[in-house]
C-alpha atoms as a PDB file:
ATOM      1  CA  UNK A   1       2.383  -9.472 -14.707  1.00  0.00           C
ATOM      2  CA  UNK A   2       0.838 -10.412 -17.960  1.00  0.00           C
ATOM      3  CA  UNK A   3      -2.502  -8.769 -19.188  1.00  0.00           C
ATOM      4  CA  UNK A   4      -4.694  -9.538 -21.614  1.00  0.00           C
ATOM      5  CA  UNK A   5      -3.016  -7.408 -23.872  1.00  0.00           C
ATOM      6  CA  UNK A   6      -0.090  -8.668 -24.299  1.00  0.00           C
ATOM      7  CA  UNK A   7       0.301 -11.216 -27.355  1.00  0.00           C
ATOM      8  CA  UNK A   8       3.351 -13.285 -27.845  1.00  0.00           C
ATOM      9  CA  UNK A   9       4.330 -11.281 -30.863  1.00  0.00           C
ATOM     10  CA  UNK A  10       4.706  -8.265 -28.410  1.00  0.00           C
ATOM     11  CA  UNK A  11       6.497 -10.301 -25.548  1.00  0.00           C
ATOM     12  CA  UNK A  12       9.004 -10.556 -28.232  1.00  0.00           C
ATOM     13  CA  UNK A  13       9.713  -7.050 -28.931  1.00  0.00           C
ATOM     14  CA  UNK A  14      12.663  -4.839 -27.822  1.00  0.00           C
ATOM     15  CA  UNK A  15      10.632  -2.639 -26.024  1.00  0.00           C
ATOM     16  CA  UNK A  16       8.593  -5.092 -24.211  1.00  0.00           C
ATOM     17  CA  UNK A  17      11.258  -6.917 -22.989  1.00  0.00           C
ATOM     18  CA  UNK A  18      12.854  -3.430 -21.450  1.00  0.00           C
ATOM     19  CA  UNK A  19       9.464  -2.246 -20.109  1.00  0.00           C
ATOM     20  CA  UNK A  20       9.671  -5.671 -18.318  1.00  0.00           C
ATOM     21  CA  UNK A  21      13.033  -5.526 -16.899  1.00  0.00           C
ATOM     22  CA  UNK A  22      12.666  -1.588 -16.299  1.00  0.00           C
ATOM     23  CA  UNK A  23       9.360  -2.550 -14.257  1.00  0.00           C
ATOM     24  CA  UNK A  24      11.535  -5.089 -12.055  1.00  0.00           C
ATOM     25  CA  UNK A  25      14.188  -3.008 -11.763  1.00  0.00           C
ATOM     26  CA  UNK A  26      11.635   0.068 -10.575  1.00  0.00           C
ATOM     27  CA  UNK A  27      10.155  -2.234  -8.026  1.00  0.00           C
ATOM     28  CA  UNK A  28      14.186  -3.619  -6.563  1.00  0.00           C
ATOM     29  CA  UNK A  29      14.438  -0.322  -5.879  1.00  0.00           C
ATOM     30  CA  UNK A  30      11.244   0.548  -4.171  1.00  0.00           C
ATOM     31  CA  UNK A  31      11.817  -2.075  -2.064  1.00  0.00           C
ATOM     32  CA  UNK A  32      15.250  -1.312  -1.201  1.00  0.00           C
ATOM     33  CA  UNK A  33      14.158   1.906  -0.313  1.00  0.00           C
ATOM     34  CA  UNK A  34      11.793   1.172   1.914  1.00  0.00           C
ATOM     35  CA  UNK A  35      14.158  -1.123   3.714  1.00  0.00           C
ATOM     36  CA  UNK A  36      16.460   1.577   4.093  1.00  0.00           C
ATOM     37  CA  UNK A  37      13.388   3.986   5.452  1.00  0.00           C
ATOM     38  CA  UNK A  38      12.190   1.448   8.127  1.00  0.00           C
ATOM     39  CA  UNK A  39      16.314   0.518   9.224  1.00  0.00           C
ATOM     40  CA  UNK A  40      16.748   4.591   9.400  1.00  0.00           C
ATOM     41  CA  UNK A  41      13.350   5.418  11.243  1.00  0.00           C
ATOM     42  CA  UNK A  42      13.701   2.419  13.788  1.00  0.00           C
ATOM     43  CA  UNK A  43      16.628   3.725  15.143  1.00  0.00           C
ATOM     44  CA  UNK A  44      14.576   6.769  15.752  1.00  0.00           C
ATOM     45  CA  UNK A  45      12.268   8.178  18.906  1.00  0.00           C
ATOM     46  CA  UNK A  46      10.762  11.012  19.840  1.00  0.00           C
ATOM     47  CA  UNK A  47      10.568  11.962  23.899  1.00  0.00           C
ATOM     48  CA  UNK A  48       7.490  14.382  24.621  1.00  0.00           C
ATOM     49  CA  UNK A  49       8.861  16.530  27.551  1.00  0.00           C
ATOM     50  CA  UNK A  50       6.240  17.495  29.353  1.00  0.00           C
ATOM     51  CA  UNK A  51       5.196  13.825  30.600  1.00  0.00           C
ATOM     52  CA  UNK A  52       8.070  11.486  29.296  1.00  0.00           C
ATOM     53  CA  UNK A  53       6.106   9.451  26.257  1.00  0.00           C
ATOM     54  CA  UNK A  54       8.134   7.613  23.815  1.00  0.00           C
ATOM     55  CA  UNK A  55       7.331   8.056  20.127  1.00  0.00           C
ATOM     56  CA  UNK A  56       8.639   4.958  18.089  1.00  0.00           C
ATOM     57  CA  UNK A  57       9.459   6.017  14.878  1.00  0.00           C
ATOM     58  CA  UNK A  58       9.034   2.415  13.368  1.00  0.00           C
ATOM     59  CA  UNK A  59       7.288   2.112  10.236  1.00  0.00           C
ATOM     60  CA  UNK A  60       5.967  -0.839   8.797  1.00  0.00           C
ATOM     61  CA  UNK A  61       4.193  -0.758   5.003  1.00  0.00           C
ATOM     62  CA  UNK A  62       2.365  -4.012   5.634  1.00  0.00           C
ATOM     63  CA  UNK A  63       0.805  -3.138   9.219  1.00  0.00           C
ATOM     64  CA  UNK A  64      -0.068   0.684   8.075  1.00  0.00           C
ATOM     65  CA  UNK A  65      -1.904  -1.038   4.517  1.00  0.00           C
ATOM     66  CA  UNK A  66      -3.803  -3.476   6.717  1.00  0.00           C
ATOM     67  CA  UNK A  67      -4.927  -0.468   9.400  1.00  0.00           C
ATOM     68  CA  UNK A  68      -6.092   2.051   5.958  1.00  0.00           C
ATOM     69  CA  UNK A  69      -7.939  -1.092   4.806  1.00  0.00           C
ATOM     70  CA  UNK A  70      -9.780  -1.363   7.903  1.00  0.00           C
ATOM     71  CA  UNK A  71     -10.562   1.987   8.488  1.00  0.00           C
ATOM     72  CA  UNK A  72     -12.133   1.616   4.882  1.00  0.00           C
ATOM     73  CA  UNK A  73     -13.903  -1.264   5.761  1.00  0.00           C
ATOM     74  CA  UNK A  74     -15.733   0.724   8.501  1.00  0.00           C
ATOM     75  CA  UNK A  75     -16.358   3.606   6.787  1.00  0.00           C
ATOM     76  CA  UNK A  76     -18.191   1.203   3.644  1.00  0.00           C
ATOM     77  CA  UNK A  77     -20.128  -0.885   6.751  1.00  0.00           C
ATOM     78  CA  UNK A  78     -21.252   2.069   8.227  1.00  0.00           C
ATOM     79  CA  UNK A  79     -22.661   3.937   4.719  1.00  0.00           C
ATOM     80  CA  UNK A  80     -23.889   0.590   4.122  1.00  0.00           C
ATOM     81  CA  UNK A  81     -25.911   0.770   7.916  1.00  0.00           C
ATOM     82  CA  UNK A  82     -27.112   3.970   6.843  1.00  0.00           C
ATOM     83  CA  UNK A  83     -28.595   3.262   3.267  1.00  0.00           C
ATOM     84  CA  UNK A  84     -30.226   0.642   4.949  1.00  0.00           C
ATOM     85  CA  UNK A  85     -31.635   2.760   7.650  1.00  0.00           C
ATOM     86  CA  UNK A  86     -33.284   5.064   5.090  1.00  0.00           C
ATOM     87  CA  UNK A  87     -34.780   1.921   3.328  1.00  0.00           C
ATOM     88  CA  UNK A  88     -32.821   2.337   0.163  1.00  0.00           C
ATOM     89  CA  UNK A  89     -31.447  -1.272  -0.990  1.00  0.00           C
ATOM     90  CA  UNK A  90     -27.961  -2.881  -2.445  1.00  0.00           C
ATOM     91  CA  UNK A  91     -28.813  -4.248  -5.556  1.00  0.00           C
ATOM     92  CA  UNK A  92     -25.797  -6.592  -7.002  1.00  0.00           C
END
């Protein structure tokens, strides 16, 4: 995770350093929390009464990002269709 930013004279500082190791330590424990999340929720389903469907509580972080990306995808191809449609152009 290095930016332009960052010079070797401030890689060497106290502070860096423990931004650094607070930033890995921050995302250890995102991660273990998530695992913990998707062990608790799998275990969990939800019956609807009235006609017997089975909710699956399973969450995945990777399958949800890739569906919101999609849906964003669409929603840019389809402003995109209608730009075009009322003869306005891209210009790069």
């Amino acid at each position: 995770m290095k930016t332009i930013n960052e010079t070797k004279k401030l890689q060497q500082t106290e502070p860096y350093k423990e931004l650094k190791e607070n930033l890995q330590s921050y995302y250890h424990v995102s991660i273990e929390k998530e695992n913990k999340q998707k062990s608790y929720l799998s275990g969990i389903s939800l019956i609807n009464k009235t006609n017997g469907e089975i909710f699956k509580m399973d969450y995945e972080f990777e399958k949800e990002h890739t569906k919101y990306n999609k849906v964003i995808e669409q929603k840019i191809n389809t402003i995109e269709q209608i730009a075009k449609s009322l003869g306005f152009t891209r210009s790069l």
